[in-house]
PDB file of N, CA and C in Angstrom:
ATOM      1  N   UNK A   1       0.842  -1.175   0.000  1.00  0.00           N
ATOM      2  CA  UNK A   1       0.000   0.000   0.000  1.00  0.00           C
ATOM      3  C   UNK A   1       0.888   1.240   0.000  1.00  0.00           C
ATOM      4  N   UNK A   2       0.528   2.038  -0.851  1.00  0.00           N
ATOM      5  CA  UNK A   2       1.457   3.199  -0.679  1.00  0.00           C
ATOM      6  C   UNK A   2       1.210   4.189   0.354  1.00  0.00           C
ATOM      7  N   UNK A   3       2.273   4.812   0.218  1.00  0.00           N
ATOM      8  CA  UNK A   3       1.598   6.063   1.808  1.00  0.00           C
ATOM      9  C   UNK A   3       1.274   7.310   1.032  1.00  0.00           C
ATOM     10  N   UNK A   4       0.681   8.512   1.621  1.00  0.00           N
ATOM     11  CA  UNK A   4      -0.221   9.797   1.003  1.00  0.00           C
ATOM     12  C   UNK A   4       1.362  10.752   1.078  1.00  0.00           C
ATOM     13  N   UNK A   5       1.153  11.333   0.006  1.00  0.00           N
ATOM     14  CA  UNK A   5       2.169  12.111  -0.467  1.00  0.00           C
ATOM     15  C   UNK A   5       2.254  13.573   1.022  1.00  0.00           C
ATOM     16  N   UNK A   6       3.448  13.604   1.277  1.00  0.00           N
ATOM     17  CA  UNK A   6       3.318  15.074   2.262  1.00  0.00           C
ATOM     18  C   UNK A   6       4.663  14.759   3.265  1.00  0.00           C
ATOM     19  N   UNK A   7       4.241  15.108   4.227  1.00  0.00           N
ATOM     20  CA  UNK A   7       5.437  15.116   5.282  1.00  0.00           C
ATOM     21  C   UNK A   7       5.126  13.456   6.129  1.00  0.00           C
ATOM     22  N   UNK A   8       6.075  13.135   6.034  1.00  0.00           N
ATOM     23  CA  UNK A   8       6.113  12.203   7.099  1.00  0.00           C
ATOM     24  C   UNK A   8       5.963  11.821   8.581  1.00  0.00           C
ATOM     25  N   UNK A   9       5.876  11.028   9.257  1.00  0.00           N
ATOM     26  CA  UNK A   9       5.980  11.123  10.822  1.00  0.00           C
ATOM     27  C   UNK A   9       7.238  11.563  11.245  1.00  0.00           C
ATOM     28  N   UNK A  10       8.246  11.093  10.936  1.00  0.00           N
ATOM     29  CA  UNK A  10       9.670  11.705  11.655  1.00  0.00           C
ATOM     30  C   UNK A  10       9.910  13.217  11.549  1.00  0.00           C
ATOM     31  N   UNK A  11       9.704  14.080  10.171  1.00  0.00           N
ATOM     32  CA  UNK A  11       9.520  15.153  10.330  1.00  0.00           C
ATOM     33  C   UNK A  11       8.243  16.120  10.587  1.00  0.00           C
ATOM     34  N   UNK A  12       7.243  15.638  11.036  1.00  0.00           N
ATOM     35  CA  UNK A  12       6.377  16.152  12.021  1.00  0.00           C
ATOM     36  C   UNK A  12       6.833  16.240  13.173  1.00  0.00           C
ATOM     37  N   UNK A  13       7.662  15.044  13.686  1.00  0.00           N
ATOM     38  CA  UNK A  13       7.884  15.060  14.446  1.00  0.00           C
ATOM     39  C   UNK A  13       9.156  16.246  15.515  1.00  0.00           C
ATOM     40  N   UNK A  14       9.454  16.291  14.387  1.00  0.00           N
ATOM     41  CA  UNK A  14      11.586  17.295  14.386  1.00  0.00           C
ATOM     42  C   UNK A  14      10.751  18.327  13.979  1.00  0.00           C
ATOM     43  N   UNK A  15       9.003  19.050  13.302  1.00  0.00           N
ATOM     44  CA  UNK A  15       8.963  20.072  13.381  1.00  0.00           C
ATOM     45  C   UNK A  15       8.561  20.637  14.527  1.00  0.00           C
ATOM     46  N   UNK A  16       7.701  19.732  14.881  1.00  0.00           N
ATOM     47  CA  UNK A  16       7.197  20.014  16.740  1.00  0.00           C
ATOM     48  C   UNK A  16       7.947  20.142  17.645  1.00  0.00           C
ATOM     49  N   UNK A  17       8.542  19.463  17.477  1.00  0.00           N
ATOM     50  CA  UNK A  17      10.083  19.416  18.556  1.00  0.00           C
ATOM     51  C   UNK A  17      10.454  20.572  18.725  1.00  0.00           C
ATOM     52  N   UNK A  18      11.085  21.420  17.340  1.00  0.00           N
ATOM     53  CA  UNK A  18      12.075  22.144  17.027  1.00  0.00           C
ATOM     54  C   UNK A  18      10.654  23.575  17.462  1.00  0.00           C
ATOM     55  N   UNK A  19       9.855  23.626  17.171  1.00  0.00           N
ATOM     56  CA  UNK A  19       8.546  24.487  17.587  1.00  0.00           C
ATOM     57  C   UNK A  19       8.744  24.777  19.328  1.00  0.00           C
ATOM     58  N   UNK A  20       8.548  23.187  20.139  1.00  0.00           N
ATOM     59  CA  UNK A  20       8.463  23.534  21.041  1.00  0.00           C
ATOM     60  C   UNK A  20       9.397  23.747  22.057  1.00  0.00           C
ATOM     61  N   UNK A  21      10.675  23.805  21.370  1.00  0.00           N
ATOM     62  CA  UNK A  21      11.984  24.134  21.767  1.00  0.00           C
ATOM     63  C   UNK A  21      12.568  25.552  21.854  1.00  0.00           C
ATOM     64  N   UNK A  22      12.033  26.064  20.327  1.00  0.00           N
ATOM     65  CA  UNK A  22      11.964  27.447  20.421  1.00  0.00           C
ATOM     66  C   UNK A  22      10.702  28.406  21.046  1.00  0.00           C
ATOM     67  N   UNK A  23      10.033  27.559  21.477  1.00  0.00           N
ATOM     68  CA  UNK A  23       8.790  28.483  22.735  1.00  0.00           C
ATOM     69  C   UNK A  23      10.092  28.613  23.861  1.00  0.00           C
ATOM     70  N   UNK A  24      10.450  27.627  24.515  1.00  0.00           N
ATOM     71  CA  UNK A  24      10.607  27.570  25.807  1.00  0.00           C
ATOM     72  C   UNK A  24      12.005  28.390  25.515  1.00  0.00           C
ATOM     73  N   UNK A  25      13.027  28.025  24.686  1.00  0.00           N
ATOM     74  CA  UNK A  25      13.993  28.895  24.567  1.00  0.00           C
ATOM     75  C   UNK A  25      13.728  30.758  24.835  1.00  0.00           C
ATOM     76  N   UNK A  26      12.578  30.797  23.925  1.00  0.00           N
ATOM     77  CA  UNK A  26      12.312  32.315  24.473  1.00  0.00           C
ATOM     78  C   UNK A  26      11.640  32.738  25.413  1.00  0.00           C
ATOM     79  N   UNK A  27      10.817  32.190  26.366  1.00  0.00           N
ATOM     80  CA  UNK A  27      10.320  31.938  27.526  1.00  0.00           C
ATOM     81  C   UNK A  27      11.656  32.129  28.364  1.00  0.00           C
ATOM     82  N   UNK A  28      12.341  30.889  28.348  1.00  0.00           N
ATOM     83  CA  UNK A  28      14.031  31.137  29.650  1.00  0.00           C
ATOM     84  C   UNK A  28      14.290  32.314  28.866  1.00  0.00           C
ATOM     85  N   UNK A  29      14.375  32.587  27.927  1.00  0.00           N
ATOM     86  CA  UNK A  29      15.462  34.291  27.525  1.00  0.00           C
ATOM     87  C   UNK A  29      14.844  35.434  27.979  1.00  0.00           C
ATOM     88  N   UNK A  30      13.336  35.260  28.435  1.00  0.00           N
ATOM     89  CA  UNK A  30      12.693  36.436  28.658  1.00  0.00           C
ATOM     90  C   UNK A  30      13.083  36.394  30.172  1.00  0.00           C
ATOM     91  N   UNK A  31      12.890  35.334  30.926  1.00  0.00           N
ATOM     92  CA  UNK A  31      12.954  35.388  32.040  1.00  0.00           C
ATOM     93  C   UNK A  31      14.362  35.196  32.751  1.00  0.00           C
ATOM     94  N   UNK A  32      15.474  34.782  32.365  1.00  0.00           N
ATOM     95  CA  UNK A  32      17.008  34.896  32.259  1.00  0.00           C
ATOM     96  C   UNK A  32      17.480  36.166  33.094  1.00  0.00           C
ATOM     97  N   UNK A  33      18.455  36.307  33.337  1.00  0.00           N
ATOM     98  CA  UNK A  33      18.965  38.403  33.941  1.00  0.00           C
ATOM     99  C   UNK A  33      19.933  37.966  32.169  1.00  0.00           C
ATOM    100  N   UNK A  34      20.102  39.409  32.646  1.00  0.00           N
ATOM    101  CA  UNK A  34      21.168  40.263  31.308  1.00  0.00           C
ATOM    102  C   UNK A  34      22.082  39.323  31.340  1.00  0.00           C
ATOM    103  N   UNK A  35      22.938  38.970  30.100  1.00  0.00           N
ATOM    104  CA  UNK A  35      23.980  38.044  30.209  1.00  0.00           C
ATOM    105  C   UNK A  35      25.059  39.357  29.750  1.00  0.00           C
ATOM    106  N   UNK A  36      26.434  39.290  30.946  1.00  0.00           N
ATOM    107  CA  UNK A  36      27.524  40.028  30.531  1.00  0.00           C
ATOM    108  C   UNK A  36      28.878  38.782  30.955  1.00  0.00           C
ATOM    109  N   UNK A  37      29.512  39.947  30.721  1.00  0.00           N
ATOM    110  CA  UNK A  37      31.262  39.324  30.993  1.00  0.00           C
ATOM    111  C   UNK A  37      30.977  38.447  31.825  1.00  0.00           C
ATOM    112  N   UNK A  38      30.703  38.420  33.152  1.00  0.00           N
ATOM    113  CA  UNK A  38      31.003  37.921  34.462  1.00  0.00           C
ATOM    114  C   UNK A  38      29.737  37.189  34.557  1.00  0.00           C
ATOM    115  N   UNK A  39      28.866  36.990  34.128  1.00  0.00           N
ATOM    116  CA  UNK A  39      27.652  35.911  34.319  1.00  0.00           C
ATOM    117  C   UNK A  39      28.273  34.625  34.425  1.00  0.00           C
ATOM    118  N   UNK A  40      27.525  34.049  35.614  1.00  0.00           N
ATOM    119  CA  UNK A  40      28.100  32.738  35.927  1.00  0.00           C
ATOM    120  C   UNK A  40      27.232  32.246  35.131  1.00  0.00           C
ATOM    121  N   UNK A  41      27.494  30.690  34.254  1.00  0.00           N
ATOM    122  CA  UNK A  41      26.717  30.100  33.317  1.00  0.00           C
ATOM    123  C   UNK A  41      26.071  28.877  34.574  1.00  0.00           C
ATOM    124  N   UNK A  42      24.807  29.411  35.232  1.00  0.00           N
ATOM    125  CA  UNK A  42      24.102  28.424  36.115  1.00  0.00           C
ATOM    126  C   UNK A  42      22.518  28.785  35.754  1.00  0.00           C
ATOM    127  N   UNK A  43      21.541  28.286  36.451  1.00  0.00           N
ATOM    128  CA  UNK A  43      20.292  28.541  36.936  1.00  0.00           C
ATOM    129  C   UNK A  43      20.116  28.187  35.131  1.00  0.00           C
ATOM    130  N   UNK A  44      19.005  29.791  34.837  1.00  0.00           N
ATOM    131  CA  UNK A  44      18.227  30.458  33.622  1.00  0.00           C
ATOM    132  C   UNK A  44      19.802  30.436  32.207  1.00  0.00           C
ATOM    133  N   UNK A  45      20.618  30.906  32.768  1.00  0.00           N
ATOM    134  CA  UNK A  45      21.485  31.214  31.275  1.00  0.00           C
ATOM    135  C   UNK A  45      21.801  29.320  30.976  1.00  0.00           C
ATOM    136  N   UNK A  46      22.253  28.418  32.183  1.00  0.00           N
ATOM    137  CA  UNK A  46      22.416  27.686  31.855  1.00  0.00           C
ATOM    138  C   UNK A  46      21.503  26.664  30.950  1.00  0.00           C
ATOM    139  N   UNK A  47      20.112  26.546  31.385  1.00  0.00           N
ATOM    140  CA  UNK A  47      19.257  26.238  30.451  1.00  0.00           C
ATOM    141  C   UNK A  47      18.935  27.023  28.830  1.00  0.00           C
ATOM    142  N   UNK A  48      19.653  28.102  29.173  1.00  0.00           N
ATOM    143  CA  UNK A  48      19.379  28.818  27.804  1.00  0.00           C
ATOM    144  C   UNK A  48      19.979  28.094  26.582  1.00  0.00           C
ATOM    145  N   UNK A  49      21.466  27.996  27.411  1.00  0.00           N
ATOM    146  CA  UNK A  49      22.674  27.254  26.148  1.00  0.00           C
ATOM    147  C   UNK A  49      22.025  26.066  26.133  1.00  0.00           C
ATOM    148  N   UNK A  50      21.441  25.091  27.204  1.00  0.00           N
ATOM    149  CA  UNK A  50      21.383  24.113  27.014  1.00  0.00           C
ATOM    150  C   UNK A  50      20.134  23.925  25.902  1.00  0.00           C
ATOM    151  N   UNK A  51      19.169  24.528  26.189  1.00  0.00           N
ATOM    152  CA  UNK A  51      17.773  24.423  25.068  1.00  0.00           C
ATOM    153  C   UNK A  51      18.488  24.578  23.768  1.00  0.00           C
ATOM    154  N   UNK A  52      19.746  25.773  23.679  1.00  0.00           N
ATOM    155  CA  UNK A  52      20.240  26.339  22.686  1.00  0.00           C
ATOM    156  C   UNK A  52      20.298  25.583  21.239  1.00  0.00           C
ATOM    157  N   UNK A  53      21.185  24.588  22.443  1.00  0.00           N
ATOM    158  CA  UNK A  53      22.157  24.088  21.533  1.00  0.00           C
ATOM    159  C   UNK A  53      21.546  22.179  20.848  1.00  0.00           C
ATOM    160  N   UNK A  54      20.359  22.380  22.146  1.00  0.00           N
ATOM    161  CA  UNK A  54      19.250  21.324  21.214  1.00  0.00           C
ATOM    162  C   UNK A  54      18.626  21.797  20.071  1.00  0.00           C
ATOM    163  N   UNK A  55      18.104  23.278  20.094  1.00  0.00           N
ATOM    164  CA  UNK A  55      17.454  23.574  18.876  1.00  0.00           C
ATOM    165  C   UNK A  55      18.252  23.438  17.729  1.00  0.00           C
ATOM    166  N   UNK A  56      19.621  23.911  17.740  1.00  0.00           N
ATOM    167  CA  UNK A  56      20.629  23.727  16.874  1.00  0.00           C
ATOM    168  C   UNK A  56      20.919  22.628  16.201  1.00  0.00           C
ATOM    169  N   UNK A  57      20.752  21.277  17.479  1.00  0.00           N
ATOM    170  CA  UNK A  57      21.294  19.521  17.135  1.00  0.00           C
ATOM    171  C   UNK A  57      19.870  19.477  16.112  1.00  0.00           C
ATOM    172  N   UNK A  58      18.545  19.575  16.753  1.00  0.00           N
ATOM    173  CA  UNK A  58      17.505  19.511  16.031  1.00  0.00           C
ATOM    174  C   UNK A  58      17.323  19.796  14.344  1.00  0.00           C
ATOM    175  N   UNK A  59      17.933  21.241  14.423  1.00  0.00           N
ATOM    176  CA  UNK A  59      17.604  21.902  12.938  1.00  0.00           C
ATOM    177  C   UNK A  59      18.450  20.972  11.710  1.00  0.00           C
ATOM    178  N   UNK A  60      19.320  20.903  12.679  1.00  0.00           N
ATOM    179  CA  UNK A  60      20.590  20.310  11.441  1.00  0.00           C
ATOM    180  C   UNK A  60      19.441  18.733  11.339  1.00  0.00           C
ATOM    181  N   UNK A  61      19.429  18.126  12.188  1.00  0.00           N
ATOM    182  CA  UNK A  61      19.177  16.892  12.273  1.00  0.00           C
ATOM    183  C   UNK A  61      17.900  16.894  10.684  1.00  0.00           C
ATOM    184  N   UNK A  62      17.066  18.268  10.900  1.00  0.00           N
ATOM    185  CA  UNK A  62      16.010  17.943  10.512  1.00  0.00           C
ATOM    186  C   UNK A  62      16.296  18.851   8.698  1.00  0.00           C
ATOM    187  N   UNK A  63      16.993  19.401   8.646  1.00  0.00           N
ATOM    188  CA  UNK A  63      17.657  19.391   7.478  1.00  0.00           C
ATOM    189  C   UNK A  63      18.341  18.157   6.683  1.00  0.00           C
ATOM    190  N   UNK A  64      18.936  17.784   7.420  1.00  0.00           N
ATOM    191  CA  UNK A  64      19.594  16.044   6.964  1.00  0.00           C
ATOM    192  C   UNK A  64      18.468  15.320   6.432  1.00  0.00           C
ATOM    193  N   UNK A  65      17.078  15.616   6.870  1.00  0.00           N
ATOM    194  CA  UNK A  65      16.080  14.347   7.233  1.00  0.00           C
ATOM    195  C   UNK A  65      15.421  14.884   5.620  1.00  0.00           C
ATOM    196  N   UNK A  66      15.323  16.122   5.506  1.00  0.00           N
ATOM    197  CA  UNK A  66      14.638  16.330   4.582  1.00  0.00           C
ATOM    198  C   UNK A  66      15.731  16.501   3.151  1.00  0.00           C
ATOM    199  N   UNK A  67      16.907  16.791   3.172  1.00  0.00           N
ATOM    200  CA  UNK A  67      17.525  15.973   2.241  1.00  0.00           C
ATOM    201  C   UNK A  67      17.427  14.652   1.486  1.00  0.00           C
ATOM    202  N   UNK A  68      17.330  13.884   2.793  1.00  0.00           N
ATOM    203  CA  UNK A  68      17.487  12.919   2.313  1.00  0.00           C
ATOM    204  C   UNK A  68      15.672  12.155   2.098  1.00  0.00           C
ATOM    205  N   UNK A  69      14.294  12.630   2.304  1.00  0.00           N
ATOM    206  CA  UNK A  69      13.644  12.300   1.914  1.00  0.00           C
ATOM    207  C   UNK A  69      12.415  13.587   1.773  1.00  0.00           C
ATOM    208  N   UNK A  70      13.120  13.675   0.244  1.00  0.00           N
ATOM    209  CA  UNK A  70      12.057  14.827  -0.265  1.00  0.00           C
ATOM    210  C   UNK A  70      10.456  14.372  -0.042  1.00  0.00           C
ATOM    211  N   UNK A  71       9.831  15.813  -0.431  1.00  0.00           N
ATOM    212  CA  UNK A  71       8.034  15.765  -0.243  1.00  0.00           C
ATOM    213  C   UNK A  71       8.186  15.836  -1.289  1.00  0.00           C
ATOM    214  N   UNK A  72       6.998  15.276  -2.137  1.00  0.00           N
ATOM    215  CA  UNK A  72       7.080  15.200  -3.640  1.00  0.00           C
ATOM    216  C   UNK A  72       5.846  15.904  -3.749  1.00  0.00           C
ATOM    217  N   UNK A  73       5.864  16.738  -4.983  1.00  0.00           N
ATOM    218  CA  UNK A  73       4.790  17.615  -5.330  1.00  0.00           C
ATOM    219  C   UNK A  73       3.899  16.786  -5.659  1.00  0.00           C
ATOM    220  N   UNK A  74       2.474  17.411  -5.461  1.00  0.00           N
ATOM    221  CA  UNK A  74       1.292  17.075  -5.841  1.00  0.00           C
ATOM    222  C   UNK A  74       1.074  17.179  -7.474  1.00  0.00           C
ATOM    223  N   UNK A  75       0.413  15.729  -7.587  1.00  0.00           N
ATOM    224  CA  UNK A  75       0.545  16.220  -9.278  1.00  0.00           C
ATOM    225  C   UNK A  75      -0.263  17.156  -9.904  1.00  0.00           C
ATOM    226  N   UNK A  76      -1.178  17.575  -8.973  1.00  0.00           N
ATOM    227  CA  UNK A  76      -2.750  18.245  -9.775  1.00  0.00           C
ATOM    228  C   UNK A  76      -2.406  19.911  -9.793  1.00  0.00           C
ATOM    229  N   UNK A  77      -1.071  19.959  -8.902  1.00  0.00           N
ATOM    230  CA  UNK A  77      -0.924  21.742  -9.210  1.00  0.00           C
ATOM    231  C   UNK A  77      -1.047  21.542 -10.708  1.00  0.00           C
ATOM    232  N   UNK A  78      -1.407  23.040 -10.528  1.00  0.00           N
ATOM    233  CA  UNK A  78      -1.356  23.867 -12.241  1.00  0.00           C
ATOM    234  C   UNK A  78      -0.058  24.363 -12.241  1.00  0.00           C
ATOM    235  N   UNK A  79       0.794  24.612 -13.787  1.00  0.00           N
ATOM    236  CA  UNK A  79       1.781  25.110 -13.730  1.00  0.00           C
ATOM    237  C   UNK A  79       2.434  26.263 -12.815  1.00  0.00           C
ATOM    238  N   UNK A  80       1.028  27.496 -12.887  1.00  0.00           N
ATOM    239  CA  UNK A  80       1.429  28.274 -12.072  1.00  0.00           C
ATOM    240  C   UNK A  80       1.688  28.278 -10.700  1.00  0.00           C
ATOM    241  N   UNK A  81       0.895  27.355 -10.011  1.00  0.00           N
ATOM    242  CA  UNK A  81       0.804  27.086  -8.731  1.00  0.00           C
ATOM    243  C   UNK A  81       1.956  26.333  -8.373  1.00  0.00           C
ATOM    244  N   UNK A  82       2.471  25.789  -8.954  1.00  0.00           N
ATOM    245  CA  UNK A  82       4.079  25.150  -9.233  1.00  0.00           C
ATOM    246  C   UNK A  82       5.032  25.845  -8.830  1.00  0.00           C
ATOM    247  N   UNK A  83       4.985  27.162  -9.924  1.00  0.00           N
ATOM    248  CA  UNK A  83       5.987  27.872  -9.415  1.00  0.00           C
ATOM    249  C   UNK A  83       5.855  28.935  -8.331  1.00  0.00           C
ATOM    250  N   UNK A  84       5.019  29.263  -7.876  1.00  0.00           N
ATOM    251  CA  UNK A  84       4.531  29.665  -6.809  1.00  0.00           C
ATOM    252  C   UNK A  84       5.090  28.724  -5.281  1.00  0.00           C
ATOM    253  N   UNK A  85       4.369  27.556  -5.348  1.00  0.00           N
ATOM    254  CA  UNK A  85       5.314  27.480  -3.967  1.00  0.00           C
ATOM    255  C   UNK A  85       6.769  27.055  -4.406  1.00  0.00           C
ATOM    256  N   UNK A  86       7.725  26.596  -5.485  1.00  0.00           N
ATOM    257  CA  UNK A  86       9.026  26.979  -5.583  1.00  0.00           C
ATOM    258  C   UNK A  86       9.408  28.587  -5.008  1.00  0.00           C
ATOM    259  N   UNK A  87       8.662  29.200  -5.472  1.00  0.00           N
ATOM    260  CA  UNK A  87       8.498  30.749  -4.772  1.00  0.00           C
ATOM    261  C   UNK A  87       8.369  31.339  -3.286  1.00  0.00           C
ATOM    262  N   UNK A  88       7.444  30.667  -3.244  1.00  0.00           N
ATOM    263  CA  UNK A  88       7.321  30.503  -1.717  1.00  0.00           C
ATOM    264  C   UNK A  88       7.936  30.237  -0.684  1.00  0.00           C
ATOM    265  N   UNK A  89       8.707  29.071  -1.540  1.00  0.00           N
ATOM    266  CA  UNK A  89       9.611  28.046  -0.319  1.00  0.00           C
ATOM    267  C   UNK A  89      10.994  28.453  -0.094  1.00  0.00           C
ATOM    268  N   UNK A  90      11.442  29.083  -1.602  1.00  0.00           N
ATOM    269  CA  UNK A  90      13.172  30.002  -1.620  1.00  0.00           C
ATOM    270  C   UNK A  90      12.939  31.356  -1.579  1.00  0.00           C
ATOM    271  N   UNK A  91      12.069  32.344  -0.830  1.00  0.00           N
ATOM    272  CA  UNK A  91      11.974  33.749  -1.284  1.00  0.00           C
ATOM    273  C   UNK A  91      12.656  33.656   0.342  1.00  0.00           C
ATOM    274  N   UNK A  92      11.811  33.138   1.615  1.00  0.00           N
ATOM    275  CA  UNK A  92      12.515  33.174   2.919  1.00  0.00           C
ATOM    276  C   UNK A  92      14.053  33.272   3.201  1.00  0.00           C
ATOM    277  N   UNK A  93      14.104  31.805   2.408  1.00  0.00           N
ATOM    278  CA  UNK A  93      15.743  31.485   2.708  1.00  0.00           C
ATOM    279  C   UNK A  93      16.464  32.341   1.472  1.00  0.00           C
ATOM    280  N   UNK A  94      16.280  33.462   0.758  1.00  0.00           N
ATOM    281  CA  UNK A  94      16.694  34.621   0.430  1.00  0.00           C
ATOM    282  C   UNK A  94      16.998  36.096   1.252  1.00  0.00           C
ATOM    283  N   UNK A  95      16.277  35.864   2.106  1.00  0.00           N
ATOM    284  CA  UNK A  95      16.582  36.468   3.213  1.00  0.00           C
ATOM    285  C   UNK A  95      18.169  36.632   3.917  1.00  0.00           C
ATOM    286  N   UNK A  96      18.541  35.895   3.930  1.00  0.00           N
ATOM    287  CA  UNK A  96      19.562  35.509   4.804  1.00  0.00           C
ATOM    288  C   UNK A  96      21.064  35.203   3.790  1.00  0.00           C
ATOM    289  N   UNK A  97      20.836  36.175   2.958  1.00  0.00           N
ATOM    290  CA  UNK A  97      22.366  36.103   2.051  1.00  0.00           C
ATOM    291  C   UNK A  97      23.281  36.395   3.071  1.00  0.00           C
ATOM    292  N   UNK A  98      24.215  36.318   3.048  1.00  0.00           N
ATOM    293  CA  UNK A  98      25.412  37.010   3.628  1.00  0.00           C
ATOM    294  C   UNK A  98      25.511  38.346   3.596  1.00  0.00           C
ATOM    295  N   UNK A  99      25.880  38.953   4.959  1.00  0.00           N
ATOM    296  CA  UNK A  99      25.905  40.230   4.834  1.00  0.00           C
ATOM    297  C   UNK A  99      27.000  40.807   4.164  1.00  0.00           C
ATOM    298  N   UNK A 100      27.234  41.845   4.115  1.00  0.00           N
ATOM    299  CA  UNK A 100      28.417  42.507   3.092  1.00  0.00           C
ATOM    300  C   UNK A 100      28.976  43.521   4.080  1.00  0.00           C
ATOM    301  N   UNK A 101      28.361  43.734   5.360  1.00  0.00           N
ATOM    302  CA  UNK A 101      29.541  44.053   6.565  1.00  0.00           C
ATOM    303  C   UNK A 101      28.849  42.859   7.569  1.00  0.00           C
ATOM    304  N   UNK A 102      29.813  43.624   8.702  1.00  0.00           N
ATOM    305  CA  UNK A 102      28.842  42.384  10.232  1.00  0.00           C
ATOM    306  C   UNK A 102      29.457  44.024  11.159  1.00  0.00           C
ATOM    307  N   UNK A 103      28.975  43.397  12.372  1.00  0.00           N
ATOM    308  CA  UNK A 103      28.548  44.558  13.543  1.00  0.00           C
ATOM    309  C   UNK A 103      29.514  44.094  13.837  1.00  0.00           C
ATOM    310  N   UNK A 104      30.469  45.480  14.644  1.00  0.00           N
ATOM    311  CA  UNK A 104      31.544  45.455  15.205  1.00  0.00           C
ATOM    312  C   UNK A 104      31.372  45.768  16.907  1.00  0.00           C
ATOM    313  N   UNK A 105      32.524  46.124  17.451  1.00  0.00           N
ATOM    314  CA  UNK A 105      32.076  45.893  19.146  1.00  0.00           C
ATOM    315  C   UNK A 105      31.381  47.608  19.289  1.00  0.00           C
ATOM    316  N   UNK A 106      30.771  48.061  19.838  1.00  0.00           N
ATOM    317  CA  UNK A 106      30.209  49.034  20.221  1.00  0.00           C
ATOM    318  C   UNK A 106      28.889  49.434  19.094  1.00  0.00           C
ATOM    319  N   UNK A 107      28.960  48.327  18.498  1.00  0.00           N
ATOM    320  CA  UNK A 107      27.678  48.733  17.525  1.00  0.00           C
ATOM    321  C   UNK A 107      27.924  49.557  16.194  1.00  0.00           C
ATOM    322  N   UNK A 108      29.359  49.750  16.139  1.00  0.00           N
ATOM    323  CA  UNK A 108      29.459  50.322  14.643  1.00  0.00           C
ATOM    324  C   UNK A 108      29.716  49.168  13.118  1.00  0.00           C
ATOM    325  N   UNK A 109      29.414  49.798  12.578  1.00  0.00           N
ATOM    326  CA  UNK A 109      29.870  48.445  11.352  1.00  0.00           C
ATOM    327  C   UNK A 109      30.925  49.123  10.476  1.00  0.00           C
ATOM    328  N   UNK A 110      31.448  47.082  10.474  1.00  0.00           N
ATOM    329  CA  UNK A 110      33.141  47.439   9.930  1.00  0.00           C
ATOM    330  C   UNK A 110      32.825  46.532   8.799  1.00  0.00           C
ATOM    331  N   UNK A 111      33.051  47.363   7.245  1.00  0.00           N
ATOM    332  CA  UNK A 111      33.472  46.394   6.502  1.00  0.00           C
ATOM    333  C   UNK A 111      34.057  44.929   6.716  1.00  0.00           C
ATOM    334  N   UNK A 112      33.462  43.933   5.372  1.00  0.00           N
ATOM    335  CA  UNK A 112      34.751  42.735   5.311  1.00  0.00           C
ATOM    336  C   UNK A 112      35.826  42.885   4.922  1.00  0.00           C
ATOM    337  N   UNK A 113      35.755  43.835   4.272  1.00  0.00           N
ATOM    338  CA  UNK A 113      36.970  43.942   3.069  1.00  0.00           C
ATOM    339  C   UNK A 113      37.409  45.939   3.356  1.00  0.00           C
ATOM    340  N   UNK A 114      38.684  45.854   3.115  1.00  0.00           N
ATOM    341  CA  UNK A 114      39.124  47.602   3.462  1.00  0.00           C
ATOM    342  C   UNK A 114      38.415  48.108   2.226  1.00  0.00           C
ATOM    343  N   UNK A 115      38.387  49.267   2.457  1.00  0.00           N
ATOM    344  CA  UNK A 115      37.894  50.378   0.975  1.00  0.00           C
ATOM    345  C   UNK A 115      38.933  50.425  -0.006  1.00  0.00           C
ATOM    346  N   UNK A 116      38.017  50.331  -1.557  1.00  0.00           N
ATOM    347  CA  UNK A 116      39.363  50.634  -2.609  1.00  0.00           C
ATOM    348  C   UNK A 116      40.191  51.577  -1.906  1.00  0.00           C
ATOM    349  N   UNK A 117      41.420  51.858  -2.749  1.00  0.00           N
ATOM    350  CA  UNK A 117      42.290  52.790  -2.433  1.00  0.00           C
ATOM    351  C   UNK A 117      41.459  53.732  -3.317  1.00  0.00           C
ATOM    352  N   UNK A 118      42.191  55.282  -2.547  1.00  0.00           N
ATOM    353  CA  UNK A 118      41.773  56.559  -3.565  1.00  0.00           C
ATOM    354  C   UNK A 118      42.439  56.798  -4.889  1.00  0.00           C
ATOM    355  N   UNK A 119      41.666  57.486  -5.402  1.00  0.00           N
ATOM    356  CA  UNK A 119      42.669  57.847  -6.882  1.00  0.00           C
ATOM    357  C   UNK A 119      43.832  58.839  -6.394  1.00  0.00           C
ATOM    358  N   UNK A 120      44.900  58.723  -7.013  1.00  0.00           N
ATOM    359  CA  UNK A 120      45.634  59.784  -7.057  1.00  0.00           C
ATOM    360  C   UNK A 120      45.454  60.875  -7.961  1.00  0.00           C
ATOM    361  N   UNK A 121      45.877  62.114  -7.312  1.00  0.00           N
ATOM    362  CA  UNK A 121      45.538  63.295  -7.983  1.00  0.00           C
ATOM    363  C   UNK A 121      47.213  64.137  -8.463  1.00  0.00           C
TER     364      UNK A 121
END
């Protein structure tokens, strides 16, 4: 018997997960104190890294998962509707090009790269 085209149980599962990982992650961050230099990593910060760095094991995990077993389109889209969620699905993760500076310490931004040189006059 075949199974119904869509998401599977394992990644329902790694999406819920990863859902209800990032509730509680921002829940401890709201309720956490300020993290500086001298914060001892116990109590609230310590659960922070620790949720952290599950959401992290999670995402990857659940990237791997969907590599390796695509959702296969429905055959009854119409062409357009086709490219629409291709549209849909890469306009997000367009978002997130690489920046062309990053934030430096006090909040100013420093190039990656130095400035051409000037012309000489």
């Amino acid at each position: 018997m075949a199974s119904a085209p869509g998401y599977g149980m394992v990644a329902k599962i790694l999406h819920w997960l990863i859902f209800v990982l990032l509730a509680a992650q921002y829940t401890i961050g709201s309720i956490m104190p300020h993290i500086g230099r001298k914060t001892v990593n116990e109590g609230w910060v310590s659960w922070h890294f620790s949720v952290g760095a599950a959401v992290l094991f999670f995402i990857v995990l659940r990237l791997v998962w969907r590599l390796l077993h695509p959702v296969p389109q429905l055959p009854t889209l119409a062409p357009w509707e086709r490219a629409l969620t291709g549209f849909t699905h890469w306009a997000p993760a367009s978002m997130f090009d690489p920046p062309s500076d990053v934030a430096a310490p006090g909040g100013q931004r420093a190039p990656l790269s130095p400035p051409p040189p000037r012309p000489r006059r």
